[in-house]
N, C-alpha and C. Protein backbone atom coordinates (compact mmCIF):
# COMPACT_ATOMS: atom_id res chain seq x y z
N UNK A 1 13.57 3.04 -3.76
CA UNK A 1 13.12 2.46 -2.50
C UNK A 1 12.08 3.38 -1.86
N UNK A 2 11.26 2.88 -1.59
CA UNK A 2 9.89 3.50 -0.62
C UNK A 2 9.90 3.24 1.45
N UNK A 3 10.96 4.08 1.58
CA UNK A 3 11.20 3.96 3.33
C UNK A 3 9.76 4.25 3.75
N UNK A 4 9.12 5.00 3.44
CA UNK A 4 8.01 5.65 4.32
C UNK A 4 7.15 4.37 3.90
N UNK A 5 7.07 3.59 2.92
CA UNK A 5 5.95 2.51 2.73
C UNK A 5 6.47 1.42 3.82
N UNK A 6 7.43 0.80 4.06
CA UNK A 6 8.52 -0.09 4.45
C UNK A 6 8.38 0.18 6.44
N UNK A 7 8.66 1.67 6.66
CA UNK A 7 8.33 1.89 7.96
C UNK A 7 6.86 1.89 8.95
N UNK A 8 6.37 2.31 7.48
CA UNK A 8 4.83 2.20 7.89
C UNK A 8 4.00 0.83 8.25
N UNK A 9 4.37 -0.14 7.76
CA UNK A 9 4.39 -1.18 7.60
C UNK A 9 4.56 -1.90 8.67
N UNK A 10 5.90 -1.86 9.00
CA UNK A 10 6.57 -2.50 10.46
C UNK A 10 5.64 -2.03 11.58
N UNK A 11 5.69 -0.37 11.58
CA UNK A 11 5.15 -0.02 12.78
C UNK A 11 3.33 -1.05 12.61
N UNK A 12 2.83 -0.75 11.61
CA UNK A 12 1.12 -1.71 11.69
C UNK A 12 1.67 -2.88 11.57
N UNK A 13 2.28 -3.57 11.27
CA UNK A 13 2.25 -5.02 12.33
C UNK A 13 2.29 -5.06 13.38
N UNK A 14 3.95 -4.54 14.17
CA UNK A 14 3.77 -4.55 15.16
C UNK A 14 2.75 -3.76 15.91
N UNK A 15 2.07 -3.05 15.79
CA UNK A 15 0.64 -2.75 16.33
C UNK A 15 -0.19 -3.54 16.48
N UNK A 16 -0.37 -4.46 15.47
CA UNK A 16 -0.91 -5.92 15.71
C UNK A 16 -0.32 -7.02 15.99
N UNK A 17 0.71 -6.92 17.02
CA UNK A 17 1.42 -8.10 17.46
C UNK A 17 1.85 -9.20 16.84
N UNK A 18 2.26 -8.90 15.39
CA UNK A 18 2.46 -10.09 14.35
C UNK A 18 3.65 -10.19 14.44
N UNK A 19 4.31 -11.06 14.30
CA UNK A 19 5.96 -11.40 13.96
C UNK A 19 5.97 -11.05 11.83
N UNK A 20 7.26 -11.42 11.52
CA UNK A 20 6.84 -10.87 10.24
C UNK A 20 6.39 -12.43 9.48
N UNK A 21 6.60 -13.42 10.34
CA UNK A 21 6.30 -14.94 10.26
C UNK A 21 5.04 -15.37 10.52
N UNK A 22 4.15 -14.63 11.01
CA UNK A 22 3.37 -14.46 11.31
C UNK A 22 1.85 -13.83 9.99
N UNK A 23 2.82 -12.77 9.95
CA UNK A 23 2.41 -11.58 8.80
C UNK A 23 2.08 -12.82 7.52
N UNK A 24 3.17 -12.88 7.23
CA UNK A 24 3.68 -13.94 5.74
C UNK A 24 2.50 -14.97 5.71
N UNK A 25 2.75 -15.67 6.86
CA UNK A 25 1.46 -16.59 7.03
C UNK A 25 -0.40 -16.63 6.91
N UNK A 26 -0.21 -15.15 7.23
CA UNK A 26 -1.89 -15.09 7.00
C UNK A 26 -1.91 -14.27 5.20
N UNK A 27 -0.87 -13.65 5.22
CA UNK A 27 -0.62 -13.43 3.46
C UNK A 27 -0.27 -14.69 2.41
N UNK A 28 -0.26 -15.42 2.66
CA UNK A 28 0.42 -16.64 2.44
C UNK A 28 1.47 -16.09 1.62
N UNK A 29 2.58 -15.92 1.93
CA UNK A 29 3.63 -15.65 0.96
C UNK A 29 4.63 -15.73 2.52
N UNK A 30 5.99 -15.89 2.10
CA UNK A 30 7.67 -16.09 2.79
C UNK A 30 7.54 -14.99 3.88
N UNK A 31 8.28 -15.38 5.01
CA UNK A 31 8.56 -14.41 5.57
C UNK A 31 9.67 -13.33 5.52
N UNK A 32 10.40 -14.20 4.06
CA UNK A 32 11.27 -13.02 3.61
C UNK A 32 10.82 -12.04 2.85
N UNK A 33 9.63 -12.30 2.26
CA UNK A 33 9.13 -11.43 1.73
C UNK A 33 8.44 -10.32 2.56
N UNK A 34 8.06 -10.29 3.51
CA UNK A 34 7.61 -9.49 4.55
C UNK A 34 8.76 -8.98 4.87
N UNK A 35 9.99 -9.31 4.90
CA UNK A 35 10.95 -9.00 5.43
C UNK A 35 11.62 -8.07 4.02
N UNK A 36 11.79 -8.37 2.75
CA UNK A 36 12.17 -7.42 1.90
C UNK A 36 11.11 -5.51 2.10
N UNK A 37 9.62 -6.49 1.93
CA UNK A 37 8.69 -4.94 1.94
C UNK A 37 9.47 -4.09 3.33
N UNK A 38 9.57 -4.79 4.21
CA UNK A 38 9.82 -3.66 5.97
C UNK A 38 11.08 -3.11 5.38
N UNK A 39 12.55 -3.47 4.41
CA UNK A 39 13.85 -2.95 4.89
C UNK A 39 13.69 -2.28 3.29
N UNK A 40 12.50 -2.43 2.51
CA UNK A 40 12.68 -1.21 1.17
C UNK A 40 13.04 -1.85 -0.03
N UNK A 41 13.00 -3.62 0.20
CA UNK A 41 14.29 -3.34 -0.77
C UNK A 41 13.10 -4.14 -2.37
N UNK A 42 11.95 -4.18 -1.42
CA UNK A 42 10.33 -4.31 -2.40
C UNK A 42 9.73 -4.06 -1.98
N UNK A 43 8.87 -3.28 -2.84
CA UNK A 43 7.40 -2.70 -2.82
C UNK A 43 6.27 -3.66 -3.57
N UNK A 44 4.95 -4.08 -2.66
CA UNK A 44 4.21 -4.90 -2.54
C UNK A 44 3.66 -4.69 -3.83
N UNK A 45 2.71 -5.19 -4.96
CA UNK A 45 1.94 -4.97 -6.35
C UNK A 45 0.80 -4.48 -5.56
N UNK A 46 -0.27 -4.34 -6.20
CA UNK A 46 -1.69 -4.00 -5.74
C UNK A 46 -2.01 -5.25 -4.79
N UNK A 47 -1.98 -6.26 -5.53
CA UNK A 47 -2.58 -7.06 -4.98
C UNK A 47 -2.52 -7.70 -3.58
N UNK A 48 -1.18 -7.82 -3.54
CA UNK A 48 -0.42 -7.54 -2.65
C UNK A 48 -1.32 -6.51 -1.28
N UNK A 49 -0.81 -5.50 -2.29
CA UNK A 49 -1.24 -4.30 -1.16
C UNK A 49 -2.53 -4.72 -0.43
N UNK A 50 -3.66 -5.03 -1.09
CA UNK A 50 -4.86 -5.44 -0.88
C UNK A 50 -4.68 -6.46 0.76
N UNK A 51 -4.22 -7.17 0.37
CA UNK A 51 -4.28 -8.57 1.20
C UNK A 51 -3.77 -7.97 2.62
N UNK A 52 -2.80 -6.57 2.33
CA UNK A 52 -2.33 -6.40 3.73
C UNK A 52 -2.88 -5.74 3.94
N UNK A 53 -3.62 -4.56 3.73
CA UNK A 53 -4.88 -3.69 4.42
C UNK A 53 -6.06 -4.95 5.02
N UNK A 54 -5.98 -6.31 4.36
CA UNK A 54 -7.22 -6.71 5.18
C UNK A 54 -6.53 -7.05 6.39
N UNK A 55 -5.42 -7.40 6.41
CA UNK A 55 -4.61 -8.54 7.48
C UNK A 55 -4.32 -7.38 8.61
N UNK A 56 -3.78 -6.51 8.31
CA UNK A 56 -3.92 -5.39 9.29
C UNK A 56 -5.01 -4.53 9.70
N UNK A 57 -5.55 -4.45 8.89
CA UNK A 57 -7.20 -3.91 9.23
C UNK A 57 -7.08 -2.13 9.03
N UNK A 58 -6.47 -2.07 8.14
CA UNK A 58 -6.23 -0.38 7.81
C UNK A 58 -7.08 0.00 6.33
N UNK A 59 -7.65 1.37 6.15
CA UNK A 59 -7.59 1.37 4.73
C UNK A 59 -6.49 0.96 3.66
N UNK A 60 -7.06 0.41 2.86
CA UNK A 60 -6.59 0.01 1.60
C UNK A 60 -5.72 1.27 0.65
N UNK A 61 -6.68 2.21 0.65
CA UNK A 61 -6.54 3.43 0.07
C UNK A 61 -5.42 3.97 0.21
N UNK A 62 -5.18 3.41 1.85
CA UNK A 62 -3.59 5.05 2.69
C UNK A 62 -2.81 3.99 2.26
N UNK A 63 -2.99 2.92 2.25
CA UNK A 63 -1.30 1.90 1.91
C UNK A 63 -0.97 2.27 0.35
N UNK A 64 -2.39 2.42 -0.43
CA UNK A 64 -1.60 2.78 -1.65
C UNK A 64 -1.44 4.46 -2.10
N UNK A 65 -1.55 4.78 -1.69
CA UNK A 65 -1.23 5.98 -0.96
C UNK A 65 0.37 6.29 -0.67
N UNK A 66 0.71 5.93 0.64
CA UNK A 66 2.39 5.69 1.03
C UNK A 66 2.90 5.23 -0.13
N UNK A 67 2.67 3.84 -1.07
CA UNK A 67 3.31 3.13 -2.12
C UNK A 67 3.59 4.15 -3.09
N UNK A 68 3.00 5.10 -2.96
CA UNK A 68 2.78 6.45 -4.52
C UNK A 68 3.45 7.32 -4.30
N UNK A 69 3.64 7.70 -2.39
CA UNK A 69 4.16 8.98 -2.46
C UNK A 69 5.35 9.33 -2.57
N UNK A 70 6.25 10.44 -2.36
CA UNK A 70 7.67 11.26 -3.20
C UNK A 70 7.41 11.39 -1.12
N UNK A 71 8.69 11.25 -0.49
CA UNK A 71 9.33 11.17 1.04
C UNK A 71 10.49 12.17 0.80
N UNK A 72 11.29 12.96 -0.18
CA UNK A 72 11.93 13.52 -0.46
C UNK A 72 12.04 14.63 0.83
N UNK A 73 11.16 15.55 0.63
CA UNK A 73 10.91 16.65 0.89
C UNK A 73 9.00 16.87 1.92
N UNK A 74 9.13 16.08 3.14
CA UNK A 74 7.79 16.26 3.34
C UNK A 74 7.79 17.65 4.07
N UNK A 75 5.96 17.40 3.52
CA UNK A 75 5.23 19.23 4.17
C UNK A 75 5.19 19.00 5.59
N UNK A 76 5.44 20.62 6.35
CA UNK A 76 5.29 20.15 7.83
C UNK A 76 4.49 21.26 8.16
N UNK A 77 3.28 21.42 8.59
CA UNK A 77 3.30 22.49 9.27
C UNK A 77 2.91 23.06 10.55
N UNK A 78 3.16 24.06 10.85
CA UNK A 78 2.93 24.59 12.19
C UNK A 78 1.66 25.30 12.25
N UNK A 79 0.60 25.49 13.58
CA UNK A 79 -0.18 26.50 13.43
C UNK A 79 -0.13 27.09 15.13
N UNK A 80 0.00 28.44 14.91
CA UNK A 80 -0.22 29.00 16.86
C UNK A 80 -0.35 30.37 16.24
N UNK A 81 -1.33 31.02 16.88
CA UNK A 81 -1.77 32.46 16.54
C UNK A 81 -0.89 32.85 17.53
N UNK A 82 0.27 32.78 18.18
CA UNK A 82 1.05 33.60 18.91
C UNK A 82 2.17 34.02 17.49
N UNK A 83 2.91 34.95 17.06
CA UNK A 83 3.72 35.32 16.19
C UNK A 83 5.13 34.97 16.63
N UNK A 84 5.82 35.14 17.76
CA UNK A 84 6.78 34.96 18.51
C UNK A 84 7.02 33.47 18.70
N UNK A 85 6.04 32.70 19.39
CA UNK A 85 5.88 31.11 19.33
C UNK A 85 5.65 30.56 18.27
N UNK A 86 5.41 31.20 17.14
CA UNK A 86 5.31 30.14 16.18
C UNK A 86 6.48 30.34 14.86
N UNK A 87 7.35 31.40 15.35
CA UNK A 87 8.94 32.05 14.61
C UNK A 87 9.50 31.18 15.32
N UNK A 88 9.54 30.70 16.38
CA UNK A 88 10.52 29.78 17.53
C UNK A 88 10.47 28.60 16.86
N UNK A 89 9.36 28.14 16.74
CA UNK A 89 9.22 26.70 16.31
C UNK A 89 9.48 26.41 14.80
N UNK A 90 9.64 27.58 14.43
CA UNK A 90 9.84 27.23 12.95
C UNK A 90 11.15 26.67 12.56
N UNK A 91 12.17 27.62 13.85
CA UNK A 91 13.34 27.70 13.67
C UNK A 91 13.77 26.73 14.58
N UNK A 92 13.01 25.69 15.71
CA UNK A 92 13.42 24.57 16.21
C UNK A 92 13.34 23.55 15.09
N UNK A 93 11.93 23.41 14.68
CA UNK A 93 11.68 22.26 13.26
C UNK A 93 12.76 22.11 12.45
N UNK A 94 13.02 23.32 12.00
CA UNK A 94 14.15 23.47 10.61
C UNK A 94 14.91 22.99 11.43
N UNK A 95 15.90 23.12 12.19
CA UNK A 95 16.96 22.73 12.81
C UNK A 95 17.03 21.29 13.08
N UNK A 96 15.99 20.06 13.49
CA UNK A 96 15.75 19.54 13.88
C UNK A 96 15.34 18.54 12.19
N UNK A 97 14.44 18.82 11.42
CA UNK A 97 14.57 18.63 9.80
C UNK A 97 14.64 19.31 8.82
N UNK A 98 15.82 19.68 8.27
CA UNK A 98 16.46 20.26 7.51
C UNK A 98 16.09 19.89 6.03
N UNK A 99 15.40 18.65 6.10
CA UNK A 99 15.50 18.63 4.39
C UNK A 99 13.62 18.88 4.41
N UNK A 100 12.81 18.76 5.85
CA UNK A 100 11.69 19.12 5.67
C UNK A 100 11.10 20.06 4.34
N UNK A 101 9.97 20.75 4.22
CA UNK A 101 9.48 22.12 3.44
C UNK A 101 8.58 22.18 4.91
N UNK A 102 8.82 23.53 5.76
CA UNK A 102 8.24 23.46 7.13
C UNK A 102 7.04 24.73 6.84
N UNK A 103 6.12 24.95 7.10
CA UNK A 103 5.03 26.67 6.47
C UNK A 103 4.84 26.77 8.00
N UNK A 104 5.04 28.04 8.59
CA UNK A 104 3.71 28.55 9.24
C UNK A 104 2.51 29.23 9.25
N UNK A 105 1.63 29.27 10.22
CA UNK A 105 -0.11 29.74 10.10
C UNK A 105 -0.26 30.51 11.46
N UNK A 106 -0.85 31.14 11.01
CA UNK A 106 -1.69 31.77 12.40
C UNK A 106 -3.16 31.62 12.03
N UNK A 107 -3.47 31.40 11.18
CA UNK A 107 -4.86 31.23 11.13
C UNK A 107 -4.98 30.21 10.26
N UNK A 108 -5.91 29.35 11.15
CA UNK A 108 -6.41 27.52 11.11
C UNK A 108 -6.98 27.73 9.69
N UNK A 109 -7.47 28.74 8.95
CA UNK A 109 -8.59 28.95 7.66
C UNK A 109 -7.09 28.52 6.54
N UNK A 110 -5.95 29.11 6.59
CA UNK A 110 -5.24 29.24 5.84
C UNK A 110 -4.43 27.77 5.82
N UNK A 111 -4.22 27.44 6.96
CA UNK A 111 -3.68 26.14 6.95
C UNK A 111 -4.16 25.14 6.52
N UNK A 112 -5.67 25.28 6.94
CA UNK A 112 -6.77 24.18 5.93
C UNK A 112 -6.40 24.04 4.26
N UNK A 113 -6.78 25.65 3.95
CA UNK A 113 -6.70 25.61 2.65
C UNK A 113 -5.19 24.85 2.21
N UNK A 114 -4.14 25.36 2.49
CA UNK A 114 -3.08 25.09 2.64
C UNK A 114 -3.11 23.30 2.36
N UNK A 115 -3.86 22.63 3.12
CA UNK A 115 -3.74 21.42 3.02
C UNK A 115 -4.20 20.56 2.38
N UNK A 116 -5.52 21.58 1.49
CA UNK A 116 -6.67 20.60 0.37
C UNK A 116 -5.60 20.84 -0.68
N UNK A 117 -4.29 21.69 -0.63
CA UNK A 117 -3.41 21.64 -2.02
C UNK A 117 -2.37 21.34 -1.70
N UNK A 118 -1.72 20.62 -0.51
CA UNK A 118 -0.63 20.09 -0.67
C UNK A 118 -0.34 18.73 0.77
N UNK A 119 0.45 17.41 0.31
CA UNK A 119 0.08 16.60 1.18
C UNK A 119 0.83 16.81 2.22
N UNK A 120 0.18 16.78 3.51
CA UNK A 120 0.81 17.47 4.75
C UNK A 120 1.31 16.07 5.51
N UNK A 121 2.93 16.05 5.86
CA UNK A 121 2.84 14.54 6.35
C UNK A 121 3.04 14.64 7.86
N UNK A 122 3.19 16.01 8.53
CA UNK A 122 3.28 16.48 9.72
C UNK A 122 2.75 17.40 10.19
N UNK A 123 1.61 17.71 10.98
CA UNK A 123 0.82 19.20 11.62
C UNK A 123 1.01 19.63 12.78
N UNK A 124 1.74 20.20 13.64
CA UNK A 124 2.09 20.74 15.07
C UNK A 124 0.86 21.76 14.85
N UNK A 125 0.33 21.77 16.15
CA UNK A 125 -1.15 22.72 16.26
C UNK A 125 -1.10 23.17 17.88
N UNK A 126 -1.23 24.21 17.90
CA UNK A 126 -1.94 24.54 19.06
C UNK A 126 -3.25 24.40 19.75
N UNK A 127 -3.15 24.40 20.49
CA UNK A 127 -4.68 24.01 20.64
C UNK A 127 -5.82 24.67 21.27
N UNK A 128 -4.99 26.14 21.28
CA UNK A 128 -5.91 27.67 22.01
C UNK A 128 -5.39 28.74 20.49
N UNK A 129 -6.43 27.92 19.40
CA UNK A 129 -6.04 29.06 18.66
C UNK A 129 -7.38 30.60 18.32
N UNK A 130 -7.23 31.54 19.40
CA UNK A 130 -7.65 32.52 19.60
C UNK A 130 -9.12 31.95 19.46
N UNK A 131 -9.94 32.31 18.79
CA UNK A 131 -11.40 31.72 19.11
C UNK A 131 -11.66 30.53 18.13
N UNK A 132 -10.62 30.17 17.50
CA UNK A 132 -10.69 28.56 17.32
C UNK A 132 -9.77 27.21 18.05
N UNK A 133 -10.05 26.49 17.60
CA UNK A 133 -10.20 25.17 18.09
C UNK A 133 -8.84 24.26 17.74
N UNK A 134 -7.85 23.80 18.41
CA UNK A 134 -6.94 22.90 17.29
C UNK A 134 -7.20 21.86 17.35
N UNK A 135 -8.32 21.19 17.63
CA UNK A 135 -8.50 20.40 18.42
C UNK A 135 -9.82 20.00 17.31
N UNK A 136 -10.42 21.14 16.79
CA UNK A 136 -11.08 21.13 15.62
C UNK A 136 -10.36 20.86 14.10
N UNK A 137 -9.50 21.86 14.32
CA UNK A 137 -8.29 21.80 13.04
C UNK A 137 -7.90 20.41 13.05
N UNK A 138 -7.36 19.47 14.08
CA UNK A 138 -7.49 18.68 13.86
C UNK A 138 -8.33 17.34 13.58
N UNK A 139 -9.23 17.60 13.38
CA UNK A 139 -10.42 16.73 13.10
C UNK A 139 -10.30 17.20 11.10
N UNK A 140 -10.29 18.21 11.37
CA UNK A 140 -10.68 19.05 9.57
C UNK A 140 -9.05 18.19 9.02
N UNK A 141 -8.43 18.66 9.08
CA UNK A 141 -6.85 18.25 8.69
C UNK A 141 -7.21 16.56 8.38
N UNK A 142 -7.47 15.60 9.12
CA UNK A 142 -7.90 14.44 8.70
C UNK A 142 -8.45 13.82 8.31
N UNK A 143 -9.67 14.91 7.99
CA UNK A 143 -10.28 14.52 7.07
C UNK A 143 -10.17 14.67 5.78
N UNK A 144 -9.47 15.30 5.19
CA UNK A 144 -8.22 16.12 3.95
C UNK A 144 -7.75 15.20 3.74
N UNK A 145 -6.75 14.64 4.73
CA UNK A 145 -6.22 13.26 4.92
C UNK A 145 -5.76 12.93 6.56
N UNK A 146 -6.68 11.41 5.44
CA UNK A 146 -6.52 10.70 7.45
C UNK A 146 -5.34 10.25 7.48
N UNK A 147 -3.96 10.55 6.80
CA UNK A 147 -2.46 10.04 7.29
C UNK A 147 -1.65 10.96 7.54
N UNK A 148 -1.87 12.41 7.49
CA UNK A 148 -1.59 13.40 8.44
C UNK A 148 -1.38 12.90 9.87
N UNK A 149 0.02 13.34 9.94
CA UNK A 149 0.01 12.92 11.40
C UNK A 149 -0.10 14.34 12.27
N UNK A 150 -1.00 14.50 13.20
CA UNK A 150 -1.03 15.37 14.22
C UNK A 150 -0.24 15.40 15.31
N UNK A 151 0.38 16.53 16.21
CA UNK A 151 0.93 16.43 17.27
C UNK A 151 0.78 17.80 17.92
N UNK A 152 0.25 17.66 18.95
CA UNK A 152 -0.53 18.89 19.48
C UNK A 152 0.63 19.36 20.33
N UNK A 153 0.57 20.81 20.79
CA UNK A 153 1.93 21.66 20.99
C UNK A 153 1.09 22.85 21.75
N UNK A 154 1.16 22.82 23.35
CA UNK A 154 0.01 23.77 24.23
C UNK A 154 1.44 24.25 25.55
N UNK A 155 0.73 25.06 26.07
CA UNK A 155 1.38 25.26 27.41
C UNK A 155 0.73 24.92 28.66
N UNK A 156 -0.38 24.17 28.40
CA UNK A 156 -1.16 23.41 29.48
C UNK A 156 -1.16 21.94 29.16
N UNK A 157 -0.79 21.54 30.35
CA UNK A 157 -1.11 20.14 30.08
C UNK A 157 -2.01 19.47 30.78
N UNK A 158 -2.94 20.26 31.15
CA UNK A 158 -4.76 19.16 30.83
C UNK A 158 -5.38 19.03 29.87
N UNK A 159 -4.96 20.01 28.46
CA UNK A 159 -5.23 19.48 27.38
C UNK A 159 -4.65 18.21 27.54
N UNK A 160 -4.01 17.46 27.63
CA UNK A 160 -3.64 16.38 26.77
C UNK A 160 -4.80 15.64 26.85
N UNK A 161 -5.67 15.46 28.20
CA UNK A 161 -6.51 14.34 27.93
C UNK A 161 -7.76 14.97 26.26
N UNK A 162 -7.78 15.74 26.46
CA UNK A 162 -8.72 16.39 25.04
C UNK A 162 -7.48 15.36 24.06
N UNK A 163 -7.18 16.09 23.87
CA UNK A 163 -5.52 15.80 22.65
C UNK A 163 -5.89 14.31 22.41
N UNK A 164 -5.53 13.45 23.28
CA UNK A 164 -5.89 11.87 22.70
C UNK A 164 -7.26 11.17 22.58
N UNK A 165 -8.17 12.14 23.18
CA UNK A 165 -9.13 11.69 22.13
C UNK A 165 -9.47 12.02 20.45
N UNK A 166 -8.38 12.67 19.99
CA UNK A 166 -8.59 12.50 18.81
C UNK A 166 -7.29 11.68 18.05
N UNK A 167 -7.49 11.85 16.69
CA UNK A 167 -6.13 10.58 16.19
C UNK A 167 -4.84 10.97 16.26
N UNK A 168 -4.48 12.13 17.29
CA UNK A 168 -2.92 12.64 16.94
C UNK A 168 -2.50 11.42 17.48
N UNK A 169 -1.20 12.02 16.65
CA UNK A 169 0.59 11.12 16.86
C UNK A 169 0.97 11.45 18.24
N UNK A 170 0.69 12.82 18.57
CA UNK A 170 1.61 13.14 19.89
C UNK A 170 1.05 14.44 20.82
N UNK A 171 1.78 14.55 21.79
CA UNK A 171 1.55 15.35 22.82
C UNK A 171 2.24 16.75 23.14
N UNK A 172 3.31 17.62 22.87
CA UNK A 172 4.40 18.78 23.52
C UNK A 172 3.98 19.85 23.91
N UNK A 173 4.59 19.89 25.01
CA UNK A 173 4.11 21.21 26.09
C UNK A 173 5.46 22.04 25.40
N UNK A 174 4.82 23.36 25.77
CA UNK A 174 5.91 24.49 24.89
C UNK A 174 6.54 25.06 26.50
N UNK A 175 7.87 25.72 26.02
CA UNK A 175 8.39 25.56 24.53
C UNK A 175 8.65 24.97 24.04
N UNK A 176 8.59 24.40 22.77
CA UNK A 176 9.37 23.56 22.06
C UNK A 176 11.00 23.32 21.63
N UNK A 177 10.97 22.37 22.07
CA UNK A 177 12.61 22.09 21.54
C UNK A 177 13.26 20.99 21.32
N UNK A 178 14.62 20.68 20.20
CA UNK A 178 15.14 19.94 19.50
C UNK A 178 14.64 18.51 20.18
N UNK A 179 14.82 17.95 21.40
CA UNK A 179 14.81 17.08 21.61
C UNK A 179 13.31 16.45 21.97
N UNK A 180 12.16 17.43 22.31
CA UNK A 180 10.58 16.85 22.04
C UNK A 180 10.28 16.77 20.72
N UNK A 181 11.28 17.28 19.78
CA UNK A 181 10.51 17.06 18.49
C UNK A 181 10.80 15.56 18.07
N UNK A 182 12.63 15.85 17.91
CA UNK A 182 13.21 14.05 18.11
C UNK A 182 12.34 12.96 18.53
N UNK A 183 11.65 12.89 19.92
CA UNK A 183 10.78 11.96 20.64
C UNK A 183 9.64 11.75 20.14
N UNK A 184 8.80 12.93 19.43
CA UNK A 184 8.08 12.46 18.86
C UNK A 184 7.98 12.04 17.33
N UNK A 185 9.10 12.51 16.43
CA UNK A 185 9.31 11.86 15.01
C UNK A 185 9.67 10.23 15.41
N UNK A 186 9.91 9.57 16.46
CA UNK A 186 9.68 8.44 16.43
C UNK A 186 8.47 7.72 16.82
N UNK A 187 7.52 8.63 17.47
CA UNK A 187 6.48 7.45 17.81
C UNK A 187 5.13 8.11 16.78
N UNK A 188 5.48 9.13 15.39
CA UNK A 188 3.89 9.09 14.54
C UNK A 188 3.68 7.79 14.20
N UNK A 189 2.39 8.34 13.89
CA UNK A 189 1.27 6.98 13.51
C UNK A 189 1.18 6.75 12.02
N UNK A 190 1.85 7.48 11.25
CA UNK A 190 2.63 7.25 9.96
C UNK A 190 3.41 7.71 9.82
N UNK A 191 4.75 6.59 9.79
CA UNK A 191 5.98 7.42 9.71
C UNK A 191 6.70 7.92 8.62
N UNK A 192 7.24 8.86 8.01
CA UNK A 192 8.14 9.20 7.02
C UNK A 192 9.54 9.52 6.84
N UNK A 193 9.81 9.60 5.55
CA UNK A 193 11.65 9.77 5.92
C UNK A 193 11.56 11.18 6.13
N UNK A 194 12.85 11.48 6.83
CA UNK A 194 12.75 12.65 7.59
C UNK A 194 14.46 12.42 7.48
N UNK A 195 15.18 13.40 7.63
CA UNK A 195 16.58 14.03 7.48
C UNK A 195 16.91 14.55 8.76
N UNK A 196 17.83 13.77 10.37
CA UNK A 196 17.35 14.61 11.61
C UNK A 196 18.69 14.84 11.67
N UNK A 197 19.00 16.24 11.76
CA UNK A 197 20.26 16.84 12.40
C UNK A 197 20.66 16.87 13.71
N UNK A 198 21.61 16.02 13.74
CA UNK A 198 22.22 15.25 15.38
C UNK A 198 22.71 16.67 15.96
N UNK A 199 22.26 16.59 17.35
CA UNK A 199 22.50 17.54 18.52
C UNK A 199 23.73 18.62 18.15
């Protein structure tokens, strides 16, 4: 079963206000069949796939993409040139997803690289990283891949209006902890399976 294809899914319909009766209809195919792809229990063929990148209006590419990928074990990582704040968060994340693989960075150069070799399905960034940019990092990070989900992590919050002009998932003012991470593993903009250790 492919949860992360299945969730991803639901959430871009409902982004486009479709019922899954709705969905089916401009795919021409059942609405149970829309209804098997959302709960896992089928994964769409190519062709398939095709018809719903037009109907939703997403690349083609990231749906087959999700359809391919291993949700086992996703990459998460952190970046804050503070050493202290970014040991904290390592050890909120882990706590919070346990079956994650979580890295930290202090420097945006390493995390890049970091990410042209491995698929990152979560990036917490700061966004005062010493004389760079996370705000840049995040622009670079999506372009690596645009299904990286971003979620920016500051101790000011007038960044945020910066923050949503670009494609992050989310917003957290530090410190960070168990229950802002919770809030935002439900609202990325691609979601994955994730393992969350209750309070």
């Amino acid at each position: 079963m492919n949860t992360l294809f299945a969730r991803t899914l639901r959430k871009l319909r409902e982004e486009k206000g479709l019922s899954q009766k709705q969905l089916g209809q401009q795919m021409f195919v059942n609405h149970s069949t829309v209804a098997r792809w959302e709960n896992a229990s089928r994964l769409p063929d190519a062709a398939m796939i095709c018809r719903l990148a037009k109907c939703l209006s997403v690349d083609v590419n990231e749906l087959f993409q999700l359809a391919a990928q291993s949700e086992e074990n996703p990459n998460v990582i952190i970046v804050d040139d503070n050493k202290v704040i970014l040991s904290d968060c390592l050890a909120v994340m882990g706590e919070v997803m346990p079956n994650a693989e979580i890295t930290g960075f202090i420097w945006p150069m390493e995390a890049i690289e970091y990410a042209r070799n491995n698929r990152i399905a979560l990036a917490v960034l700061d966004i005062e990283l010493g004389t760079a940019s996370g705000l840049d990092l995040c622009n670079t990070l999506l372009e690596i891949n645009s299904s990286t989900n971003i979620v920016f992590l500051t101790a000011y919050a007038d960044y945020s209006l910066d923050a949503w002009k670009t494609n992050a998932s989310g917003f957290m003012l530090k410190p960070l902890t168990a229950e802002n991470v919770r809030e935002q593993l439900q609202k990325l903009r691609y979601p994955f399976l994730w393992e969350v250790k209750d309070k």
